[in-house]
Protein backbone atom coordinates (compact mmCIF):
# COMPACT_ATOMS: atom_id res chain seq x y z
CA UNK A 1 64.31 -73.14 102.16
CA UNK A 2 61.84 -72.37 104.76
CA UNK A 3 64.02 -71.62 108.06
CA UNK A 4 60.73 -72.44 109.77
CA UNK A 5 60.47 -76.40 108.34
CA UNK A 6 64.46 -76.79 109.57
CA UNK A 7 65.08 -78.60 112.61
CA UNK A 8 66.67 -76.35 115.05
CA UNK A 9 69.78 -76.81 116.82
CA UNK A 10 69.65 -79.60 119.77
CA UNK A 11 69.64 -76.46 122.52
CA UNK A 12 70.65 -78.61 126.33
CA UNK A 13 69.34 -78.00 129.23
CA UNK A 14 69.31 -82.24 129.30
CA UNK A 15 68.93 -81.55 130.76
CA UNK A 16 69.95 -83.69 131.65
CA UNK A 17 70.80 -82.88 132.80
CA UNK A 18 72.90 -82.33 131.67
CA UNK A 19 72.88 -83.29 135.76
CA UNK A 20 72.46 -86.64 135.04
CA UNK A 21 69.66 -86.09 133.30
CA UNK A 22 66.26 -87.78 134.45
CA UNK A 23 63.46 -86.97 132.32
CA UNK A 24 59.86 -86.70 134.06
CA UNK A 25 60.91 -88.13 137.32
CA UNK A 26 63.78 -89.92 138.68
CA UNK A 27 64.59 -91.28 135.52
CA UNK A 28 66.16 -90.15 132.34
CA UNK A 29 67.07 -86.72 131.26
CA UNK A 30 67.18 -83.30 133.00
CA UNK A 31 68.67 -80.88 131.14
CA UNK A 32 68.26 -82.16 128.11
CA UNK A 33 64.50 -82.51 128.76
CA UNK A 34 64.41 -79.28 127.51
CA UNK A 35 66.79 -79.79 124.64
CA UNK A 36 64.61 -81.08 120.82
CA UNK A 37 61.50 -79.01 121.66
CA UNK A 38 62.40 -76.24 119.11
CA UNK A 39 61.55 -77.17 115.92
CA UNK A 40 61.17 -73.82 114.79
CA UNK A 41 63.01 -71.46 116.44
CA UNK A 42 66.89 -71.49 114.89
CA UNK A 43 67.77 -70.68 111.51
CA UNK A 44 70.23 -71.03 109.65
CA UNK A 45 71.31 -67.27 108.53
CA UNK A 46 74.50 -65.91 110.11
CA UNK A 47 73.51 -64.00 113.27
CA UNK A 48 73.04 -64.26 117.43
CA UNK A 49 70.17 -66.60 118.46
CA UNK A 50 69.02 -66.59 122.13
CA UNK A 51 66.68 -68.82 123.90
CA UNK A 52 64.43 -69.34 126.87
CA UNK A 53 62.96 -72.99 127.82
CA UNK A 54 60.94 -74.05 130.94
CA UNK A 55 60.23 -77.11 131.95
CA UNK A 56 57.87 -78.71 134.80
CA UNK A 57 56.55 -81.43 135.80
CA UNK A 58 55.50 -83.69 138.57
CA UNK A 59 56.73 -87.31 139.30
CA UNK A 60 54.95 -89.82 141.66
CA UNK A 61 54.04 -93.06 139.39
CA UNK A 62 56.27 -95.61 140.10
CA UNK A 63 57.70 -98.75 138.50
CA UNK A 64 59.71 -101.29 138.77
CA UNK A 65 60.67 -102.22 135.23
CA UNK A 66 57.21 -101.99 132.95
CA UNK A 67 55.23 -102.64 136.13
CA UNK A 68 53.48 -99.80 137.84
CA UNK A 69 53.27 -100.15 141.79
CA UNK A 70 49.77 -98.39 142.15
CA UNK A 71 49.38 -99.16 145.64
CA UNK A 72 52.04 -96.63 146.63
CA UNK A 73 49.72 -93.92 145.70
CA UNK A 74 46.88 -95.51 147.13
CA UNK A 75 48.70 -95.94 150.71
CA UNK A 76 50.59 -92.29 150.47
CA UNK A 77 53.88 -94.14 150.29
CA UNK A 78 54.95 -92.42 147.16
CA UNK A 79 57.42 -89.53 146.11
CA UNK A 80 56.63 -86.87 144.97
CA UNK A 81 59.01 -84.51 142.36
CA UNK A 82 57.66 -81.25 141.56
CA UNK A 83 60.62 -80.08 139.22
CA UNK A 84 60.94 -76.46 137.57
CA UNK A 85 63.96 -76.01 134.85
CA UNK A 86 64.88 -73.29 133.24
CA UNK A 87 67.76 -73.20 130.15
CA UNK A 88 69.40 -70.28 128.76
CA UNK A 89 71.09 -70.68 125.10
CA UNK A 90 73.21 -68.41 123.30
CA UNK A 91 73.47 -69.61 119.56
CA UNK A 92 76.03 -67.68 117.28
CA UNK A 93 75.49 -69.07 113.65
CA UNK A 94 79.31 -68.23 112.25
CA UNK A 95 77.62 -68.99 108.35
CA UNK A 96 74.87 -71.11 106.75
CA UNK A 97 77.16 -74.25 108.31
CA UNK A 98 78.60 -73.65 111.29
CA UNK A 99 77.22 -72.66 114.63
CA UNK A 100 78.57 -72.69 118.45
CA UNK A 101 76.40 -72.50 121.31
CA UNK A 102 76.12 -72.07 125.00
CA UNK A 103 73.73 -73.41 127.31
CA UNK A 104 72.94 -72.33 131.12
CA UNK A 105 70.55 -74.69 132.89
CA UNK A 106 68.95 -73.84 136.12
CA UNK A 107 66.30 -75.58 138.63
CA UNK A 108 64.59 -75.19 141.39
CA UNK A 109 63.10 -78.86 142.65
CA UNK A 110 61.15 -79.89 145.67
CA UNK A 111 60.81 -83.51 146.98
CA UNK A 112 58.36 -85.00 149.33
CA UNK A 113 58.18 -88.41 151.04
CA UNK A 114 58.20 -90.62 153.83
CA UNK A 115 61.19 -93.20 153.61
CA UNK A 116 63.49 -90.38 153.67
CA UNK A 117 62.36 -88.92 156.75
CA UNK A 118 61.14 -90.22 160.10
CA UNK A 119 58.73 -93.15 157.62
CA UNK A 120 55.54 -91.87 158.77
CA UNK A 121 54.82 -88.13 158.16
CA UNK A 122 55.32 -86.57 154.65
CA UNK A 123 58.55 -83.70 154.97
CA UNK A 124 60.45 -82.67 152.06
CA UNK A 125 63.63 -81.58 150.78
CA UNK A 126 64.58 -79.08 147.83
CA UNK A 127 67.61 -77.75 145.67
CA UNK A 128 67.98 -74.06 143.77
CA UNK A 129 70.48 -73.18 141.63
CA UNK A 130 72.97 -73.11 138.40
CA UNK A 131 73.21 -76.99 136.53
CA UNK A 132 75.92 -78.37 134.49
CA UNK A 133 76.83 -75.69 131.43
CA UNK A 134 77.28 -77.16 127.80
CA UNK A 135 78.97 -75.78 124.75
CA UNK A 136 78.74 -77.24 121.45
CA UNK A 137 79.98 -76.64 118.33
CA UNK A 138 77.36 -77.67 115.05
CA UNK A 139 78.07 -77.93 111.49
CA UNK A 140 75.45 -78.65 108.50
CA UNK A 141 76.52 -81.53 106.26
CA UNK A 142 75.54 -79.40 103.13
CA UNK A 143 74.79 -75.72 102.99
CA UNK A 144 71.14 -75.40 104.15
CA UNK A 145 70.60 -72.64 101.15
CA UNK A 146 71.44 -75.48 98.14
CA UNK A 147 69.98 -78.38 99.85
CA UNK A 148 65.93 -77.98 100.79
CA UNK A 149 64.57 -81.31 100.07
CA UNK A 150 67.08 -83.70 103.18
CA UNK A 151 69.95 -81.67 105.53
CA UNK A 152 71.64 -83.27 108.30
CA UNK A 153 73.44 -81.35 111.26
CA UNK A 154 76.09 -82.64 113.57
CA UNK A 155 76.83 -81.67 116.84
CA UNK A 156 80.06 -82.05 119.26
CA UNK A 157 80.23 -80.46 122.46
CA UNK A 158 81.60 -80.81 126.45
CA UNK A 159 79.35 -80.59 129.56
CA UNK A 160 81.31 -78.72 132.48
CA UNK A 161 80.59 -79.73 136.07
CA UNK A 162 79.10 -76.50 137.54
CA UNK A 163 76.05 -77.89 139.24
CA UNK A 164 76.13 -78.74 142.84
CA UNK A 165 76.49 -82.43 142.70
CA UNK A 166 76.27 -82.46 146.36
CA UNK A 167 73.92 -80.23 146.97
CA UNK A 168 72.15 -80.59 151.07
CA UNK A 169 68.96 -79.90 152.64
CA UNK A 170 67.73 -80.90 156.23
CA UNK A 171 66.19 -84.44 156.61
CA UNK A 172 63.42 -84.85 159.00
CA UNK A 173 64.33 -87.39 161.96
CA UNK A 174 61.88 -86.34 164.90
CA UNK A 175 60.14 -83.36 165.80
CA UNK A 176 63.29 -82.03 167.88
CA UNK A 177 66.30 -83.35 165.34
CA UNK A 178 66.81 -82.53 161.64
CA UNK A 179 70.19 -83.75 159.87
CA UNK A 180 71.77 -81.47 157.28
CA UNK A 181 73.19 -84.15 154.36
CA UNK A 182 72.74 -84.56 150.30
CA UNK A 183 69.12 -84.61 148.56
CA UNK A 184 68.30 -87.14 146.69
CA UNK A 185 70.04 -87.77 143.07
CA UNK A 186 67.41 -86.88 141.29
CA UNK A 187 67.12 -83.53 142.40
CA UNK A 188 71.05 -82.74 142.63
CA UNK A 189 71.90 -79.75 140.49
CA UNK A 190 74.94 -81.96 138.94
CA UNK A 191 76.16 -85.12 137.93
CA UNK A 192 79.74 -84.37 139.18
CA UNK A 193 81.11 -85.25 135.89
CA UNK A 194 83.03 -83.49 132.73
CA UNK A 195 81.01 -85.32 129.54
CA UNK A 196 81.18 -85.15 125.78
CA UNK A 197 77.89 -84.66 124.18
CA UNK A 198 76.96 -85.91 120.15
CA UNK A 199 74.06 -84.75 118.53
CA UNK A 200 72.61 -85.12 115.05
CA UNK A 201 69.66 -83.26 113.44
CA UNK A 202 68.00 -84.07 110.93
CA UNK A 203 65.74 -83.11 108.58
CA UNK A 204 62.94 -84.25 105.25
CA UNK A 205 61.00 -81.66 103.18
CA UNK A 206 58.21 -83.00 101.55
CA UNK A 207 56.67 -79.99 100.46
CA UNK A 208 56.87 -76.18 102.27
CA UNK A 209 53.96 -77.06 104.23
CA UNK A 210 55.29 -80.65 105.52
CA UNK A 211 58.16 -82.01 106.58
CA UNK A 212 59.70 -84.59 109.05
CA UNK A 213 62.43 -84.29 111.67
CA UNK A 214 64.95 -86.13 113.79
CA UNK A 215 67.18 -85.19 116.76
CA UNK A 216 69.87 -87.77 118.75
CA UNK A 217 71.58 -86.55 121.78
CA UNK A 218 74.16 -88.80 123.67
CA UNK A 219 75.78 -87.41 126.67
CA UNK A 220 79.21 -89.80 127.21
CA UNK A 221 80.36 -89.39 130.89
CA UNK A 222 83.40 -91.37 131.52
CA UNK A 223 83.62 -90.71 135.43
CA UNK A 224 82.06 -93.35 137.04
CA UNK A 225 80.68 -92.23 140.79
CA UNK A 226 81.13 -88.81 142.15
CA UNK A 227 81.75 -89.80 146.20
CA UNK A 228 78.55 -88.10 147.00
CA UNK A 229 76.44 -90.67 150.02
CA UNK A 230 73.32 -91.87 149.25
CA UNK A 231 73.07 -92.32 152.75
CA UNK A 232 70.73 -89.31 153.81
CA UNK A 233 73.10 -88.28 156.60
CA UNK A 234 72.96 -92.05 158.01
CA UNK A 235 75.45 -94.54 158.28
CA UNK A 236 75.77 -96.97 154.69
CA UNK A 237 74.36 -99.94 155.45
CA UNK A 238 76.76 -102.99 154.57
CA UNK A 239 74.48 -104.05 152.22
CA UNK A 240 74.87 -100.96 149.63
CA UNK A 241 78.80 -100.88 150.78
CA UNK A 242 78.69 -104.49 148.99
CA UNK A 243 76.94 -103.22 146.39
CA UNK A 244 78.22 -99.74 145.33
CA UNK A 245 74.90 -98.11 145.35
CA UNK A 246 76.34 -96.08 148.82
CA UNK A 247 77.72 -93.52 146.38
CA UNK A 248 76.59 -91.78 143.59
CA UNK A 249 76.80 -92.99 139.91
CA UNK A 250 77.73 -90.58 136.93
CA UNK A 251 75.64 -91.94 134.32
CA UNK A 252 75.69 -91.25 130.89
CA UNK A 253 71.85 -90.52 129.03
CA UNK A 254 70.39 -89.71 125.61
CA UNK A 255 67.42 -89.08 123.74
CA UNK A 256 65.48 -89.58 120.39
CA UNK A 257 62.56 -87.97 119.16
CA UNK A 258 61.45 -88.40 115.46
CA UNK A 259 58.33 -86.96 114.11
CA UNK A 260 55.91 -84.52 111.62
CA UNK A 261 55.76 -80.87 110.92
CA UNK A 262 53.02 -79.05 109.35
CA UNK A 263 53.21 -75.61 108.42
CA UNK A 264 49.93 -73.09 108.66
CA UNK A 265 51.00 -69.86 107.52
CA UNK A 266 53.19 -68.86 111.15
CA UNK A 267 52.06 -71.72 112.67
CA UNK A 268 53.78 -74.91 112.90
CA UNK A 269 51.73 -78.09 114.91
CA UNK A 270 54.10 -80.80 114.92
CA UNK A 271 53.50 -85.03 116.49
CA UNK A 272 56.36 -87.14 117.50
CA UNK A 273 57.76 -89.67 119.13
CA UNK A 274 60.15 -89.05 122.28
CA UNK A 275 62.56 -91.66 124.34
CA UNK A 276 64.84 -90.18 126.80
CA UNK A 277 66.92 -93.11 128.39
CA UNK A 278 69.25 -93.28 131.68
CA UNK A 279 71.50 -96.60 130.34
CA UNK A 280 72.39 -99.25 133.00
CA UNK A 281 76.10 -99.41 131.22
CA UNK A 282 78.30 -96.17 130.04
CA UNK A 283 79.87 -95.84 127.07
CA UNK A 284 83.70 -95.26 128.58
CA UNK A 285 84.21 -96.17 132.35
CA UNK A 286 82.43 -97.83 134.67
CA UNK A 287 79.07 -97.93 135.56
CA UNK A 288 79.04 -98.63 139.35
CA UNK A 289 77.42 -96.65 141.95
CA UNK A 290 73.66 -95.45 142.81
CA UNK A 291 71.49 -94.60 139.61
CA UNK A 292 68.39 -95.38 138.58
CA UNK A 293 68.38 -96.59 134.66
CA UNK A 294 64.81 -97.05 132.61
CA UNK A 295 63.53 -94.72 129.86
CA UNK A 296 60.34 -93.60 129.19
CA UNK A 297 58.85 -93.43 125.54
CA UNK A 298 56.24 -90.25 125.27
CA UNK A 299 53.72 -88.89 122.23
CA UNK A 300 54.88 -85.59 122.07
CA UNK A 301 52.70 -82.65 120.37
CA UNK A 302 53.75 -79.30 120.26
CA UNK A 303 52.97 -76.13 118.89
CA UNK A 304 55.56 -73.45 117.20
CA UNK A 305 54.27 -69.84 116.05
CA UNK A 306 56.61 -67.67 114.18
CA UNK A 307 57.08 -63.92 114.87
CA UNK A 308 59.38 -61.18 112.51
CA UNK A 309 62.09 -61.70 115.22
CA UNK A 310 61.29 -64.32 117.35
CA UNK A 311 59.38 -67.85 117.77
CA UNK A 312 57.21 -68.78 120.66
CA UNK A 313 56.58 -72.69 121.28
CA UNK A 314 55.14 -75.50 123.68
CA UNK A 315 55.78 -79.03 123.49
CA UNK A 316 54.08 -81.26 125.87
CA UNK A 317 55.34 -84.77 125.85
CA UNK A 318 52.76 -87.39 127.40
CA UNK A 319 54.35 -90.83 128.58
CA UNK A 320 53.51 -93.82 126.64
CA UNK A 321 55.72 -96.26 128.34
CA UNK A 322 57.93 -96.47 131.26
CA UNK A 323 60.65 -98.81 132.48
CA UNK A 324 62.85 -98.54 135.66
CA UNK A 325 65.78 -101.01 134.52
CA UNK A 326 67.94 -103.59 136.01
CA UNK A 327 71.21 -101.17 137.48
CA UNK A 328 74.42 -102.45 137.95
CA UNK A 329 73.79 -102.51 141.92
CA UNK A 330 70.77 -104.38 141.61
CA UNK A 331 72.81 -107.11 139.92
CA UNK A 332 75.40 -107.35 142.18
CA UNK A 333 73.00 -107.57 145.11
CA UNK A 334 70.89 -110.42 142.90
CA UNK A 335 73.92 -112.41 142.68
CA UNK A 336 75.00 -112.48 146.62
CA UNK A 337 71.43 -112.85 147.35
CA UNK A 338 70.71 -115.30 145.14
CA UNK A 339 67.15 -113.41 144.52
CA UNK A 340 66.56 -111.36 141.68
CA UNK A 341 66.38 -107.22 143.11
CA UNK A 342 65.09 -104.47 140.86
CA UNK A 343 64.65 -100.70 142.38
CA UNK A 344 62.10 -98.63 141.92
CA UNK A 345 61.56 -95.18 139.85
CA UNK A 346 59.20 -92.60 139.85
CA UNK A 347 57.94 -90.96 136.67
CA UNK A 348 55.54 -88.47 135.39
CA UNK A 349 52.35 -88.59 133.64
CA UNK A 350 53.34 -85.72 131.17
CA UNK A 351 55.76 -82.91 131.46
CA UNK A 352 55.38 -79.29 130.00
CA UNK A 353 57.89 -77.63 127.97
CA UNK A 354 57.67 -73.95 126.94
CA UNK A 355 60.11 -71.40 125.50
CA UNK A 356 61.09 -68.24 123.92
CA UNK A 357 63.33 -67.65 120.98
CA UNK A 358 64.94 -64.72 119.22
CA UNK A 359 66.79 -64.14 116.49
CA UNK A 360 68.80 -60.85 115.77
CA UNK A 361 72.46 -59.90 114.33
């Protein structure tokens, strides 16, 4: 089989990470936004694999549920994201079947708005440094070298809390006092938790020029808030004591993507489908605390061009549809209000995705 039409191992940043993950803006997956853009670059011949992914974009649209709130833009009002990731994956293939793999995310993320500073001039905050560290474990269903037409390939692995989950910067007040306290969630380095990730790749041969593929990752975190304030070095209003959203949520996340390969000689062009999702409930454990759930479904394109010994690619995932969801703060403070309360969630237009991948023994 062409190790070039086989869906490669789900390599996580996703970041997402995985901090909590958030995809192209406060919502959805971090480190594993840079996890499923490889279609190309892992075989499955026994040897060392080692891979480079960047990611960036810039988040400022946003929504509460399917509804864009435009007028922030117009009147200045909005946040802004401007998020740079970078993953590092080690890939041992042990034989045709099994693999293990390490992955070191990093990021370097700057945030600018009003709210969170004096509300009328534009200051921002920013966090640098190491994210949340998977390893995974993979195993082919069948042996990849008898079965070329349909291969699936499961994945098992832990997330480690090594990112700063409570990570501080200095929050503009007036022009003589700053306060030192944590950034936002969505630029934290970590969620705070220890998670078990599930994967599943998949993959259909038509011919050695066409084929389609399929990659699921589900990040279970079973800790439900990490203690770090949402507060911005104020006081918790009573409100969000009531509510739980004064603390930090550890959210679980997960992402699809399904789509087609064609082959050109070295090149591979491939079109999918991508939906990276923050859930409003958790798996195992509660789901209390702040976080803001949606997805965001995306047309993804990308390009993969195979060298002797290693693959370069880009993958540049455009947003179809957005949705900042319903979180389990918002429906506590609906019920004691007695009026229904949805938060808001800034996305992305598009994000850009490109990486590096070698192969040697």
């Amino acid at each position: 089989m062409q190790s070039n039409l086989i869906t490669s191992l789900l390599i996580v940043s996703l970041i997402a990470s995985v901090h909590t993950g958030y995809a192209q803006g406060c919502v959805a997956i971090r480190n594993g936004g840079s996890s499923c853009t490889n279609q190309a670059g892992v075989s499955h011949e026994k040897g060392w694999q080692f891979s480079t992914n960047y990611r960036y974009f810039k988040s400022f649209r946003h929504y509460r549920e399917n509804h864009e709130e435009k007028e922030r833009v117009e009147k200045g009002s909005d946040v802004r994201n401007y998020s740079n990731f970078l993953d590092l994956t080690l890939v041992r293939n042990i034989n045709s079947r099994w693999a293990v793999a390490v992955n070191v995310p990093m990021s370097a993320t700057t945030r600018t708005s009003l709210y969170e500073h004096d509300g009328r001039t534009r200051h921002s905050t920013s966090s640098v440094g190491l994210g949340d560290i998977r390893v995974a474990a993979y195993r082919w269903l069948v042996d990849p070298t008898k079965m070329t037409r349909f291969n699936m390939q499961l994945g098992l692995g832990i997330k480690f809390a090594t990112g700063d989950y409570r990570y501080q910067d200095l929050f503009y007040r007036n022009d003589s006092t700053k306060v030192l306290a944590p950034v936002d969630q969505s630029i934290q380095l970590g969620d705070g938790g220890t998670g078990l990730t599930t994967e599943a790749n998949l993959y259909y041969n038509f011919s050695n020029k066409l084929s389609l593929y399929g990659n699921f990752y589900y990040l279970v975190n079973p800790r439900e808030q990490n203690g770090t304030s949402t507060a911005r070095g104020a006081t918790p209003s009573a409100a969000n004591i009531a509510n739980g959203s004064f603390v930090m949520s550890v959210p679980d996340q997960y992402m699809i993507r399904l789509g087609v390969n064609a082959k050109f000689k070295n090149l591979n062009a491939s079109l999918g489908v991508r939906d990276e999702c923050i859930p409003v409930h958790d798996l195992i454990g509660g789901s209390n605390g702040f976080r803001r759930p949606g997805y965001i479904i995306s047309a993804e394109p990308g390009l993969n061009y195979n060298f002797k010994t290693f693959t370069a690619y880009a993958y540049v995932p455009v947003a179809l549809v957005r949705d900042r969801t319903q979180s389990v703060p918002d429906k506590i403070r609906s019920n004691l209000t007695g009026t229904r309360t949805v938060g808001d969630a800034a996305f992305a237009d598009y994000s850009i995705n490109l990486g590096l991948a070698f192969r040697f023994q």
